[in-house]
PDB file of N, CA and C in Angstrom:
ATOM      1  N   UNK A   1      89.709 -32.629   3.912  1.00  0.00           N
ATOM      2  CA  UNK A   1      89.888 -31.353   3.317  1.00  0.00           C
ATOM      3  C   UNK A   1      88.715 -30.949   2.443  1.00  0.00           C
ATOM      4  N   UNK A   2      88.694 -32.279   1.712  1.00  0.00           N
ATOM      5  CA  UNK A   2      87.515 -31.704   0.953  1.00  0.00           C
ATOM      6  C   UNK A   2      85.893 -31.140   1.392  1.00  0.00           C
ATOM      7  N   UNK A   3      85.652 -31.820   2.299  1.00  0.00           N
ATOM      8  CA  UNK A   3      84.534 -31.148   3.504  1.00  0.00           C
ATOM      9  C   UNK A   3      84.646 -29.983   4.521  1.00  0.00           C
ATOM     10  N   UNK A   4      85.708 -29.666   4.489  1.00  0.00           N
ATOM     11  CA  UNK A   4      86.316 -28.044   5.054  1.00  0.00           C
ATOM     12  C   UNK A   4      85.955 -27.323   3.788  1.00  0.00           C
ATOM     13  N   UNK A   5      86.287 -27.588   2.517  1.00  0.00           N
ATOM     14  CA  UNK A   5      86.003 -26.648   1.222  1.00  0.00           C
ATOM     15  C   UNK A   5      84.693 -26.316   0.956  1.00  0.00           C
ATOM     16  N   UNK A   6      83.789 -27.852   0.880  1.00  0.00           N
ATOM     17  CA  UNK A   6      82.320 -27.814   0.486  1.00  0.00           C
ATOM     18  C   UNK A   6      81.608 -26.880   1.449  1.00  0.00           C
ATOM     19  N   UNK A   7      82.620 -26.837   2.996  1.00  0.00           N
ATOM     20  CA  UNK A   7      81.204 -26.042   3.976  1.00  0.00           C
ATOM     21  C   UNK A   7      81.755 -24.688   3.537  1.00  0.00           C
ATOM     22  N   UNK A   8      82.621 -24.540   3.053  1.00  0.00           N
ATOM     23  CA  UNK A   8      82.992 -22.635   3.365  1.00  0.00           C
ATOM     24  C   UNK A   8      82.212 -22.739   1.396  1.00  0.00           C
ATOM     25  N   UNK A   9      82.020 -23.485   0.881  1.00  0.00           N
ATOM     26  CA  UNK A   9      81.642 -22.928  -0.759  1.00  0.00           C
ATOM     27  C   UNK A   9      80.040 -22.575  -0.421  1.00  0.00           C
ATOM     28  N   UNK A  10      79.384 -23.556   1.222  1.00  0.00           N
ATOM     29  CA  UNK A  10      77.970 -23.339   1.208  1.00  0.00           C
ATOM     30  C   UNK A  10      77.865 -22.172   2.291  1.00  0.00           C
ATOM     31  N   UNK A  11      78.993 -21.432   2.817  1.00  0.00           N
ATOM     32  CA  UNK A  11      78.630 -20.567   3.617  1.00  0.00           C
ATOM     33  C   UNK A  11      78.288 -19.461   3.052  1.00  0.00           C
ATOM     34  N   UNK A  12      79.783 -19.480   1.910  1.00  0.00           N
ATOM     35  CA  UNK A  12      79.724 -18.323   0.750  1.00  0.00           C
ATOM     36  C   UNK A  12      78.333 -17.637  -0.218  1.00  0.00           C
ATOM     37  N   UNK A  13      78.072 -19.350  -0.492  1.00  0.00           N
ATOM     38  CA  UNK A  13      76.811 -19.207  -1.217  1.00  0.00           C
ATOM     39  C   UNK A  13      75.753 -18.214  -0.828  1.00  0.00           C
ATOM     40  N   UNK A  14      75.545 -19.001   0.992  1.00  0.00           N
ATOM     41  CA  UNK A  14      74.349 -18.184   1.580  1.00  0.00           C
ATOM     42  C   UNK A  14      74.565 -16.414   1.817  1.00  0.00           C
ATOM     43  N   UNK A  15      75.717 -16.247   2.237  1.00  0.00           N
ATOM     44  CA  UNK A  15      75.969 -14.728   2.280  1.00  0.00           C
ATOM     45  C   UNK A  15      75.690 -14.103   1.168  1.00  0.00           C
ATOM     46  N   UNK A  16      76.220 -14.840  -0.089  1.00  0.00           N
ATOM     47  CA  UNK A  16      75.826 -14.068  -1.394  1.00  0.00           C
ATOM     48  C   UNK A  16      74.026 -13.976  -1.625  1.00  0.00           C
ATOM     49  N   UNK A  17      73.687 -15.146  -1.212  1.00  0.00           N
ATOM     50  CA  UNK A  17      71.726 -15.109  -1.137  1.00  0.00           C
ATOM     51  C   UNK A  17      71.377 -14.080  -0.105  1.00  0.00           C
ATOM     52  N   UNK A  18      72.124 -13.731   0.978  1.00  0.00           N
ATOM     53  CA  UNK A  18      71.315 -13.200   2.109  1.00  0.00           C
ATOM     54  C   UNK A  18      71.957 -11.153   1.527  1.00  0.00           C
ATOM     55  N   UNK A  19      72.288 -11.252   0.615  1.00  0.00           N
ATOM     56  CA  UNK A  19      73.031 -10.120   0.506  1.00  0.00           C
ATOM     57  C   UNK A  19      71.834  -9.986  -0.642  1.00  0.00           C
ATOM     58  N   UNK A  20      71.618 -10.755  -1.594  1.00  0.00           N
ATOM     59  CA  UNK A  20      70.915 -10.357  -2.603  1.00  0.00           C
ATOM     60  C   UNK A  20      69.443 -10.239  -2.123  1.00  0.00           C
ATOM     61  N   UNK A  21      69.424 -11.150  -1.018  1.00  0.00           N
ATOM     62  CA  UNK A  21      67.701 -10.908  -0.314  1.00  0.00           C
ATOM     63  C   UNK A  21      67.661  -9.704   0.208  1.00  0.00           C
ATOM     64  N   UNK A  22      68.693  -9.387   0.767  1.00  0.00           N
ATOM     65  CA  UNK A  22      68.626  -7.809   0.861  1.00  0.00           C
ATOM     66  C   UNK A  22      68.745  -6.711   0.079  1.00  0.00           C
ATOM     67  N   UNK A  23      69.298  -6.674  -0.632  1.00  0.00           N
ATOM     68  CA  UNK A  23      68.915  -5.843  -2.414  1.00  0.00           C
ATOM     69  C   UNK A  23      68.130  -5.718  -2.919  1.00  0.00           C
ATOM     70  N   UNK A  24      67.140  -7.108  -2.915  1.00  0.00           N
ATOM     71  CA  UNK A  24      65.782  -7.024  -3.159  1.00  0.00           C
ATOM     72  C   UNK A  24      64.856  -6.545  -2.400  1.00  0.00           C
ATOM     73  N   UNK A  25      65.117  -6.711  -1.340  1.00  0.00           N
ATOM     74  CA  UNK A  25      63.906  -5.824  -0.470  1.00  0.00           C
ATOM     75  C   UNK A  25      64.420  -4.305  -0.446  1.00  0.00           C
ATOM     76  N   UNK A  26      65.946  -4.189  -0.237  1.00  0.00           N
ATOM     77  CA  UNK A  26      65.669  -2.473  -0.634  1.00  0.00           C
ATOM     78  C   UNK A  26      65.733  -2.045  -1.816  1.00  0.00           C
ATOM     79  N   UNK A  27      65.465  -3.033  -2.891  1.00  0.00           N
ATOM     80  CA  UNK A  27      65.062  -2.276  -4.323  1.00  0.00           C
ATOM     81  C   UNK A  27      63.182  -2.070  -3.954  1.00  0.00           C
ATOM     82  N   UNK A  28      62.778  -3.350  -3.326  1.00  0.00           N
ATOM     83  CA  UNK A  28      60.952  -2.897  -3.035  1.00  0.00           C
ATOM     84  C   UNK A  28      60.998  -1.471  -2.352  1.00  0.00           C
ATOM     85  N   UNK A  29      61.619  -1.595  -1.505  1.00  0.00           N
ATOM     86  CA  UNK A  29      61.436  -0.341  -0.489  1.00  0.00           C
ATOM     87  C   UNK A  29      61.646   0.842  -1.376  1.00  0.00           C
ATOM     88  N   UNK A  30      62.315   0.706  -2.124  1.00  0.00           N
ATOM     89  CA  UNK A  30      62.385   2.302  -3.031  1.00  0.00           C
ATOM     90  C   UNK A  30      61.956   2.552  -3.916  1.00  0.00           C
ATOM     91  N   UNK A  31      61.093   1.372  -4.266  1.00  0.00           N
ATOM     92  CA  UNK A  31      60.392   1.214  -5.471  1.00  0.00           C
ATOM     93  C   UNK A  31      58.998   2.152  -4.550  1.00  0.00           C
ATOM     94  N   UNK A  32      58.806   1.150  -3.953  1.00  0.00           N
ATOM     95  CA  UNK A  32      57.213   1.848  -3.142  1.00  0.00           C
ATOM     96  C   UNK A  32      57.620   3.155  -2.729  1.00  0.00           C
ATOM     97  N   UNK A  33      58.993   3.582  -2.345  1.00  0.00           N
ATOM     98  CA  UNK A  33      58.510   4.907  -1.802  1.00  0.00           C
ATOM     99  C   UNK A  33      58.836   5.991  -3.001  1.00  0.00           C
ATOM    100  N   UNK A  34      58.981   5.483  -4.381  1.00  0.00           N
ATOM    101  CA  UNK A  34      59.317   6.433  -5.404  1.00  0.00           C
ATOM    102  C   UNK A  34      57.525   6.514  -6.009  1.00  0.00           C
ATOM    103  N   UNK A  35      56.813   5.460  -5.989  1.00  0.00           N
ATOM    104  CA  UNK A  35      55.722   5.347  -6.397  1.00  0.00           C
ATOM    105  C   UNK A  35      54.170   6.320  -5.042  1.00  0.00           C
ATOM    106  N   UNK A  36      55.176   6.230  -3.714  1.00  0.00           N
ATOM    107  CA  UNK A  36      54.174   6.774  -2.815  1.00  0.00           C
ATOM    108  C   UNK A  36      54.452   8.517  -3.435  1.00  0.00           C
ATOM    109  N   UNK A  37      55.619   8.921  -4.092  1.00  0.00           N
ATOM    110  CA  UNK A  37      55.947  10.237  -4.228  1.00  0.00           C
ATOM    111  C   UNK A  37      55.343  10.360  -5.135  1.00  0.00           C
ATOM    112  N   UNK A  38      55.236   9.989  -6.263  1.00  0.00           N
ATOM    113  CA  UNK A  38      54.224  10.429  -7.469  1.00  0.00           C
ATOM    114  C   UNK A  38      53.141  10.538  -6.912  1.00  0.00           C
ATOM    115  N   UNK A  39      52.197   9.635  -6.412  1.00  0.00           N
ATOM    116  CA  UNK A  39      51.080   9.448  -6.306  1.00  0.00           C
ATOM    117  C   UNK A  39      50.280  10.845  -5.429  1.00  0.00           C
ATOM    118  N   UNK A  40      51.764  10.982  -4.412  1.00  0.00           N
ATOM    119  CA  UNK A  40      51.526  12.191  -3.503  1.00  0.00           C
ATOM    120  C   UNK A  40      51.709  13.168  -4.173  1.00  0.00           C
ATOM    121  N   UNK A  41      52.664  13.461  -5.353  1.00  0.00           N
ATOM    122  CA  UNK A  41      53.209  14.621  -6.276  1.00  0.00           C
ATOM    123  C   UNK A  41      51.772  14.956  -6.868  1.00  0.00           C
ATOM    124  N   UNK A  42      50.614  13.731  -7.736  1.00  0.00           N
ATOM    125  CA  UNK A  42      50.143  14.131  -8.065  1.00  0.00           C
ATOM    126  C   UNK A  42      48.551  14.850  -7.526  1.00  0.00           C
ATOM    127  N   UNK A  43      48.785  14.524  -6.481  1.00  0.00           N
ATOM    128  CA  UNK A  43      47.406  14.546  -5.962  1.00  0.00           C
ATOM    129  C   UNK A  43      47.560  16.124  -5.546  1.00  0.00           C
ATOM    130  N   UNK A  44      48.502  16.409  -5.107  1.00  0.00           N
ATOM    131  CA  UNK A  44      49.204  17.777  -4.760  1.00  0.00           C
ATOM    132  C   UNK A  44      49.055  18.584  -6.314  1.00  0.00           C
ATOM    133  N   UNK A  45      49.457  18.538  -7.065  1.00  0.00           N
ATOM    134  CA  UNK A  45      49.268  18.862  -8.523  1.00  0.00           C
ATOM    135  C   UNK A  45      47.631  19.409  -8.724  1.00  0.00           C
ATOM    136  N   UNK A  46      47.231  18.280  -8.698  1.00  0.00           N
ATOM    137  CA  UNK A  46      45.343  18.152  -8.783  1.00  0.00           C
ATOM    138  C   UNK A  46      45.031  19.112  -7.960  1.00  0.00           C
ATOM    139  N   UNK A  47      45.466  19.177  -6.949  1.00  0.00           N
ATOM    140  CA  UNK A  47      44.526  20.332  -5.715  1.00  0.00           C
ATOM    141  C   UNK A  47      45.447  21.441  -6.169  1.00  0.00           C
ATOM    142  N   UNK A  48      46.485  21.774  -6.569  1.00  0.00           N
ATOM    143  CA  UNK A  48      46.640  22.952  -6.959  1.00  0.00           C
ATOM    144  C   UNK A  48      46.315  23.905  -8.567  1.00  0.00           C
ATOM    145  N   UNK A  49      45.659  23.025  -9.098  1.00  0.00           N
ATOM    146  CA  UNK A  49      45.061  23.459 -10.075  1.00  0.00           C
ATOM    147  C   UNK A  49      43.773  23.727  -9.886  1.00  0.00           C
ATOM    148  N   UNK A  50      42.884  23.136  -9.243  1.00  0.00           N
ATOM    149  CA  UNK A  50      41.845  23.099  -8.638  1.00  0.00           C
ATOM    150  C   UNK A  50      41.664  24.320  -7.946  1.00  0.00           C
ATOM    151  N   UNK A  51      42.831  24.943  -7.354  1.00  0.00           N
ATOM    152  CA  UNK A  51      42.470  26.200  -6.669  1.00  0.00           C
ATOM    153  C   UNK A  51      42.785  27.548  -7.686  1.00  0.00           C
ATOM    154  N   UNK A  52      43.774  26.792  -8.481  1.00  0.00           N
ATOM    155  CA  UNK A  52      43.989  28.134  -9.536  1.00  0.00           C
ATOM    156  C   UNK A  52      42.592  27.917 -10.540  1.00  0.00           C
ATOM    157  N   UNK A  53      42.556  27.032 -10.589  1.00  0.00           N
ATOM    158  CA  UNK A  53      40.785  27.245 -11.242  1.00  0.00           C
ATOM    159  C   UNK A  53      39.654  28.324 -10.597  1.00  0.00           C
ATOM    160  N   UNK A  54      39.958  27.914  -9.332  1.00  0.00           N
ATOM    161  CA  UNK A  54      38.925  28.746  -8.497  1.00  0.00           C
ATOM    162  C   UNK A  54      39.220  30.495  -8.378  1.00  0.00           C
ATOM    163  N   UNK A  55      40.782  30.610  -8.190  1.00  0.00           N
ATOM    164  CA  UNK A  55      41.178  31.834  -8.032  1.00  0.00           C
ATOM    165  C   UNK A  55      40.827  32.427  -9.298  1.00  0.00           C
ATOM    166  N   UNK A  56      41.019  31.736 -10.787  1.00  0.00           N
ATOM    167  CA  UNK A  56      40.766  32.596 -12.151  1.00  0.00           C
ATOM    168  C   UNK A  56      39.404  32.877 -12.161  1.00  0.00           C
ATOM    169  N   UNK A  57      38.256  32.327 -11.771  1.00  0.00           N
ATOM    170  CA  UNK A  57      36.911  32.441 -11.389  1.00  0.00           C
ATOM    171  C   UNK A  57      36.993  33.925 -10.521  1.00  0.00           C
ATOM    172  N   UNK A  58      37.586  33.387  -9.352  1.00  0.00           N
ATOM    173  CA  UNK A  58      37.125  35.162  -8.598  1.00  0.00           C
ATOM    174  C   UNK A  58      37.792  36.188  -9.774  1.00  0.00           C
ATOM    175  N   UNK A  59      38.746  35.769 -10.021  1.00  0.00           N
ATOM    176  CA  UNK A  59      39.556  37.016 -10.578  1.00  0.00           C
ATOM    177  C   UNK A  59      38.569  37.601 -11.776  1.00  0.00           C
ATOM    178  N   UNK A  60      37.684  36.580 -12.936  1.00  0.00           N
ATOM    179  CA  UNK A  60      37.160  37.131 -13.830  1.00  0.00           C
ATOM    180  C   UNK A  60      35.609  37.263 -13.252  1.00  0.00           C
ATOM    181  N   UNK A  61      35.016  37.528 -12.098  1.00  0.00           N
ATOM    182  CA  UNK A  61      34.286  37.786 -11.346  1.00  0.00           C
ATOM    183  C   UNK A  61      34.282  39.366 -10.882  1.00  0.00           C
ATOM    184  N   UNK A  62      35.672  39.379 -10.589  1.00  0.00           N
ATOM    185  CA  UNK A  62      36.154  41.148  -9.673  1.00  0.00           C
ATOM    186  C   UNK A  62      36.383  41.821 -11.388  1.00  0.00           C
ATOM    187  N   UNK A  63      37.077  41.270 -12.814  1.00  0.00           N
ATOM    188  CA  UNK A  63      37.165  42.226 -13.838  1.00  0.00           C
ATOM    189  C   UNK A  63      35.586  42.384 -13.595  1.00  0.00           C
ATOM    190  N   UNK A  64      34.800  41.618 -14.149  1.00  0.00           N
ATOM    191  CA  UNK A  64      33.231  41.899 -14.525  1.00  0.00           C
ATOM    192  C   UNK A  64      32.765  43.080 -13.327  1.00  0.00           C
ATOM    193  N   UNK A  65      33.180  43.039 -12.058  1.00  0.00           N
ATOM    194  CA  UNK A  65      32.690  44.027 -11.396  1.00  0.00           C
ATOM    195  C   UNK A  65      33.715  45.575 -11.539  1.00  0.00           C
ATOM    196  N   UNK A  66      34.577  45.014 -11.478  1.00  0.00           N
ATOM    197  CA  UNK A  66      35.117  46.543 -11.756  1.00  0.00           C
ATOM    198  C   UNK A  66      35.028  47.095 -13.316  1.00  0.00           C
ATOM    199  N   UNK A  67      34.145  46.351 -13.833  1.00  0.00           N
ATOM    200  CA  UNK A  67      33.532  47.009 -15.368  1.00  0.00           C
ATOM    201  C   UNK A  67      32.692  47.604 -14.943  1.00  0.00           C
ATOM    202  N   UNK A  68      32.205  47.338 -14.065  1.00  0.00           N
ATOM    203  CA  UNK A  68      30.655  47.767 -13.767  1.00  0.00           C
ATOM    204  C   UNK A  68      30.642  49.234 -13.368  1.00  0.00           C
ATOM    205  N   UNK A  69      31.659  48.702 -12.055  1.00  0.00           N
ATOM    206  CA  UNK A  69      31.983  50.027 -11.350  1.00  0.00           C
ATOM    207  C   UNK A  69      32.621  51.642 -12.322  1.00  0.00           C
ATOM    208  N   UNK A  70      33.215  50.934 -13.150  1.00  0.00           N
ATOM    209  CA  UNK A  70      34.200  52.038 -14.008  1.00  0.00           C
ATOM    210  C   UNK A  70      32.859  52.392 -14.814  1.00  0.00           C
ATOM    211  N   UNK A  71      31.897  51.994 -15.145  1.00  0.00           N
ATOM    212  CA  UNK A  71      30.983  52.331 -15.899  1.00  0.00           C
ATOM    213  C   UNK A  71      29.915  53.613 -15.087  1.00  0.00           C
ATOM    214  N   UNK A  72      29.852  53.382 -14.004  1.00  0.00           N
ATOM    215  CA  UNK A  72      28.967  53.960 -13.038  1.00  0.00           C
ATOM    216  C   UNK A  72      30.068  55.120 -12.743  1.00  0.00           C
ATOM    217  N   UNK A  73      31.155  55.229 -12.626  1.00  0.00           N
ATOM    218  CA  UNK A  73      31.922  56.114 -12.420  1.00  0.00           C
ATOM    219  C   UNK A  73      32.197  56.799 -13.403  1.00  0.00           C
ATOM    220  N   UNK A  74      31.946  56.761 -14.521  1.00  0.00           N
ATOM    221  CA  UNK A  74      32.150  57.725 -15.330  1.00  0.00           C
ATOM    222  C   UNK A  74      30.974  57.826 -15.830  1.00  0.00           C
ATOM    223  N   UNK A  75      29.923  57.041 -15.529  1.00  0.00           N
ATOM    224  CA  UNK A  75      28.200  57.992 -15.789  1.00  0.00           C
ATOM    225  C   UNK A  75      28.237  59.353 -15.041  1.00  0.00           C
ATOM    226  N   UNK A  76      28.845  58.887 -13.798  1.00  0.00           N
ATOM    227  CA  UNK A  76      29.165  60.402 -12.679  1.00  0.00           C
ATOM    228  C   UNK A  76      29.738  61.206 -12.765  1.00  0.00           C
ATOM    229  N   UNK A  77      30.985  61.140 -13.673  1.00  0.00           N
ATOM    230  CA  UNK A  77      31.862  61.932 -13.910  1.00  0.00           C
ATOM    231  C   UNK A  77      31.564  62.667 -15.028  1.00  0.00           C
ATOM    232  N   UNK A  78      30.042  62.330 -16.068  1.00  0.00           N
ATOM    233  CA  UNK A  78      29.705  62.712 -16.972  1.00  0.00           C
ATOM    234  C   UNK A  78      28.718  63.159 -16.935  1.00  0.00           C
ATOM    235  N   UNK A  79      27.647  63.072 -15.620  1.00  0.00           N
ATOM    236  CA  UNK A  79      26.737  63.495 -15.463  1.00  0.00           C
ATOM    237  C   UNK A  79      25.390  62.484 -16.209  1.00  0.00           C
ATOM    238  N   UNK A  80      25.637  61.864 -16.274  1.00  0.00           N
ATOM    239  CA  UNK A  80      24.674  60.836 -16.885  1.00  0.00           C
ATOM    240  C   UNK A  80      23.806  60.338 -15.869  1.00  0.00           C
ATOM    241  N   UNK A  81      22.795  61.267 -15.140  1.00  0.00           N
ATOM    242  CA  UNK A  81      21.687  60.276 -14.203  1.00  0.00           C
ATOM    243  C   UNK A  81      21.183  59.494 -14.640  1.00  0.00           C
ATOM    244  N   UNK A  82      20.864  59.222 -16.122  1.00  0.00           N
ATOM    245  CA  UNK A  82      19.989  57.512 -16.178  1.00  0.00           C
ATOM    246  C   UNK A  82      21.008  56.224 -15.837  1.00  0.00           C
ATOM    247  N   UNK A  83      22.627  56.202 -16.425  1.00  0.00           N
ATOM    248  CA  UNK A  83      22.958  55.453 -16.319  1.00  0.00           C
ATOM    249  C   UNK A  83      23.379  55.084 -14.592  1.00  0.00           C
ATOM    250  N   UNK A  84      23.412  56.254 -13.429  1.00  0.00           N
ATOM    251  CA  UNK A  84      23.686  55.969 -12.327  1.00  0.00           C
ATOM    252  C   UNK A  84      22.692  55.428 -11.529  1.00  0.00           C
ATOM    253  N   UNK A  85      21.326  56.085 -11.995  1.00  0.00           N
ATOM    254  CA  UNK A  85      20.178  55.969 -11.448  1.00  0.00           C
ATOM    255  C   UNK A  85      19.888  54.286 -11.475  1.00  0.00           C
ATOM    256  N   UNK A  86      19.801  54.290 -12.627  1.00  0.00           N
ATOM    257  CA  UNK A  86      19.569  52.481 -12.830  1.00  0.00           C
ATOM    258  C   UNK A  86      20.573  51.424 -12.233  1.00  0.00           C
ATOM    259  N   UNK A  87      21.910  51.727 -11.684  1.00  0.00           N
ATOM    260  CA  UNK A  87      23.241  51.117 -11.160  1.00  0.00           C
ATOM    261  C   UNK A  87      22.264  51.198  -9.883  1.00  0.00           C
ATOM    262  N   UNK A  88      21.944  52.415  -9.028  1.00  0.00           N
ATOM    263  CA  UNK A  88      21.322  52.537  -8.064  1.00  0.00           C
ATOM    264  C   UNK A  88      20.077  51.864  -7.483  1.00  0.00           C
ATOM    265  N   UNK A  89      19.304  51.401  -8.692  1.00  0.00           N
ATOM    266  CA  UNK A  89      18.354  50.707  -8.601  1.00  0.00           C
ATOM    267  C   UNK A  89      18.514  49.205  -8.578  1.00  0.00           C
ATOM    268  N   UNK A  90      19.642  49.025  -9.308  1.00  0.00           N
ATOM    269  CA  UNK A  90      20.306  48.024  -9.532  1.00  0.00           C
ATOM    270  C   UNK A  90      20.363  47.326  -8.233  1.00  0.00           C
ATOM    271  N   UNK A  91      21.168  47.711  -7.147  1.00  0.00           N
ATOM    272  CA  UNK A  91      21.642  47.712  -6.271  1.00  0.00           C
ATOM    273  C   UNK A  91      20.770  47.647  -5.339  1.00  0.00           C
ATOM    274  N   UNK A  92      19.661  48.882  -5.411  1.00  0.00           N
ATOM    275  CA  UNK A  92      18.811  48.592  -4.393  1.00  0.00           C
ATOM    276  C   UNK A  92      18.036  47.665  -4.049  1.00  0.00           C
ATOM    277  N   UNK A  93      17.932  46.516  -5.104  1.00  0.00           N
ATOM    278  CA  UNK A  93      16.616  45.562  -5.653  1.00  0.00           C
ATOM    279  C   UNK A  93      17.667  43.776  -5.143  1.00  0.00           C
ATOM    280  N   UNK A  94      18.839  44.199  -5.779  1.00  0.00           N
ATOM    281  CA  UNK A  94      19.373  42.723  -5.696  1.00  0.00           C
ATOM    282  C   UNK A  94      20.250  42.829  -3.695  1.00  0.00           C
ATOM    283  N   UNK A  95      20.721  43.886  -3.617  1.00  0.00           N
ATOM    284  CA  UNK A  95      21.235  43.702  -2.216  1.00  0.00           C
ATOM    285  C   UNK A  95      20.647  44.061  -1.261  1.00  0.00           C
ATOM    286  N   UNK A  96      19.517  45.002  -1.548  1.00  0.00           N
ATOM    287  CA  UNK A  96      19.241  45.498  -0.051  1.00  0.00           C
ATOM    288  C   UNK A  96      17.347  45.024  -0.297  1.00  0.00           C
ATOM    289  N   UNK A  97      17.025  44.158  -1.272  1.00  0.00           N
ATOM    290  CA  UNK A  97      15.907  43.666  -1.966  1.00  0.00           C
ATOM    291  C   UNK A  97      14.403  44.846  -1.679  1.00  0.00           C
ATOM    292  N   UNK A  98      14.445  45.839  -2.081  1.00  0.00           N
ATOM    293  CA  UNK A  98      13.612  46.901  -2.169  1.00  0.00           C
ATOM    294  C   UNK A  98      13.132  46.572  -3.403  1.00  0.00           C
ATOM    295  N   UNK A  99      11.459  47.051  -3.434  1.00  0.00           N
ATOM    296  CA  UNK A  99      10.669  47.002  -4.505  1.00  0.00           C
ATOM    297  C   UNK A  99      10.196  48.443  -4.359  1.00  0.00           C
ATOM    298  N   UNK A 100       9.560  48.536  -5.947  1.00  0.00           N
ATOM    299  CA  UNK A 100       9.035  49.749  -6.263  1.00  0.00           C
ATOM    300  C   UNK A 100       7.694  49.767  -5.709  1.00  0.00           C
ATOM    301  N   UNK A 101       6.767  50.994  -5.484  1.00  0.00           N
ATOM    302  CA  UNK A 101       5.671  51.037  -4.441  1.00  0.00           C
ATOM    303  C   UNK A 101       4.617  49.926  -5.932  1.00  0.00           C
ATOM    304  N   UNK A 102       3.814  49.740  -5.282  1.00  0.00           N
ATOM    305  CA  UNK A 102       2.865  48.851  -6.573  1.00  0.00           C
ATOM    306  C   UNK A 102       3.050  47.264  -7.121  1.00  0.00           C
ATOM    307  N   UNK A 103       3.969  47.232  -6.560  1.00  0.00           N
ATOM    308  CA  UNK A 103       5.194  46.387  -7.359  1.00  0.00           C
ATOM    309  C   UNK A 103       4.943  44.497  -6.460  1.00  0.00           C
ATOM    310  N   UNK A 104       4.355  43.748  -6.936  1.00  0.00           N
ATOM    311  CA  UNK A 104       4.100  42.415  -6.826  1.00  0.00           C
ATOM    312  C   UNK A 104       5.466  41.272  -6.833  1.00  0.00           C
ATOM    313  N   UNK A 105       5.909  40.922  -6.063  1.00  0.00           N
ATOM    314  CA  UNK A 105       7.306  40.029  -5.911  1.00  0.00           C
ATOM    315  C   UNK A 105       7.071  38.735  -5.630  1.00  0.00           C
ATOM    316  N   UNK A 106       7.535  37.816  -6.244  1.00  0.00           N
ATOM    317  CA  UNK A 106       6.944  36.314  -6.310  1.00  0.00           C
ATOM    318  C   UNK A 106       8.396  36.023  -5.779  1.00  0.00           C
ATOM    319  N   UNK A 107       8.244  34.750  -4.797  1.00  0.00           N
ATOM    320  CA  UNK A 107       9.323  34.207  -4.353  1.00  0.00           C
ATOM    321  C   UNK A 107       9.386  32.234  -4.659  1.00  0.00           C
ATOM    322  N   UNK A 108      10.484  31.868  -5.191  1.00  0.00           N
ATOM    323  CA  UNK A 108      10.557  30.778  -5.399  1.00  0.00           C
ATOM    324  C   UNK A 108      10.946  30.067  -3.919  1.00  0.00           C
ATOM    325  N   UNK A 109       9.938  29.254  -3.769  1.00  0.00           N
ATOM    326  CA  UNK A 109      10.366  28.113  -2.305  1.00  0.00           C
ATOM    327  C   UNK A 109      10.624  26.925  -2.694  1.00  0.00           C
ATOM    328  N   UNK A 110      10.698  26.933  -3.392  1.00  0.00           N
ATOM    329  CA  UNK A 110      10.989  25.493  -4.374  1.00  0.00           C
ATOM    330  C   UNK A 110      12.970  25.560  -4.200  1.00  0.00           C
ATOM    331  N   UNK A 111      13.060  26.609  -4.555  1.00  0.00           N
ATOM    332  CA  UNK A 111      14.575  26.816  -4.633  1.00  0.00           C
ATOM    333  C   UNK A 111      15.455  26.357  -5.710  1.00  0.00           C
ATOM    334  N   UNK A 112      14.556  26.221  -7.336  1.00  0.00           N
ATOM    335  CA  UNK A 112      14.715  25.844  -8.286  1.00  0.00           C
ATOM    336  C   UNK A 112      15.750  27.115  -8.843  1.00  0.00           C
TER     337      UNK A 112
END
């Protein structure tokens, strides 16, 4: 009898080990995949600040130009040719790169 008892106290045992070996591996398993979510949460975080960085850039890029513009628009609306004239010149020199007749233009190849 007593060796009918000892094998069912060592069967017991092992089920209780093979139950807790399994607890432990799905406590790892959720450990790693709570730690893969941060890691992914934050990296996601990072790149989305990163772009709202970039977007507040254009955005205080387009105020500075539509200062510009509102400025030139009401030189016009006021009749102010020096201040349109020079917007005009403005314009003509940096986008469409026109020089005045006489006028000597040095170009950097260096690209400093």
């Amino acid at each position: 009898m007593r060796a009918k008892g000892a094998a069912r106290a060592r069967r017991t045992k092992r089920a209780k080990q093979g139950k807790n070996y399994l607890l432990y591996i799905l406590l790892v398993i959720v450990t790693l995949y709570v730690l893969y979510m941060l890691v992914d949460q934050q990296i996601r975080i990072s790149n989305a600040r990163n772009e709202l960085a970039g977007v507040e850039e254009n955005i205080f890029t387009q105020q500075q130009t539509n200062a510009e513009l509102k400025k030139v628009s009401d030189a016009v609306k006021n009749n102010d040719e020096d201040a349109y004239a020079g917007y005009v010149e403005k314009i003509a020199r940096e986008e469409l790169d026109y020089v005045k007749n006489g006028e000597v233009v040095f170009v950097n190849i260096a690209g400093d």
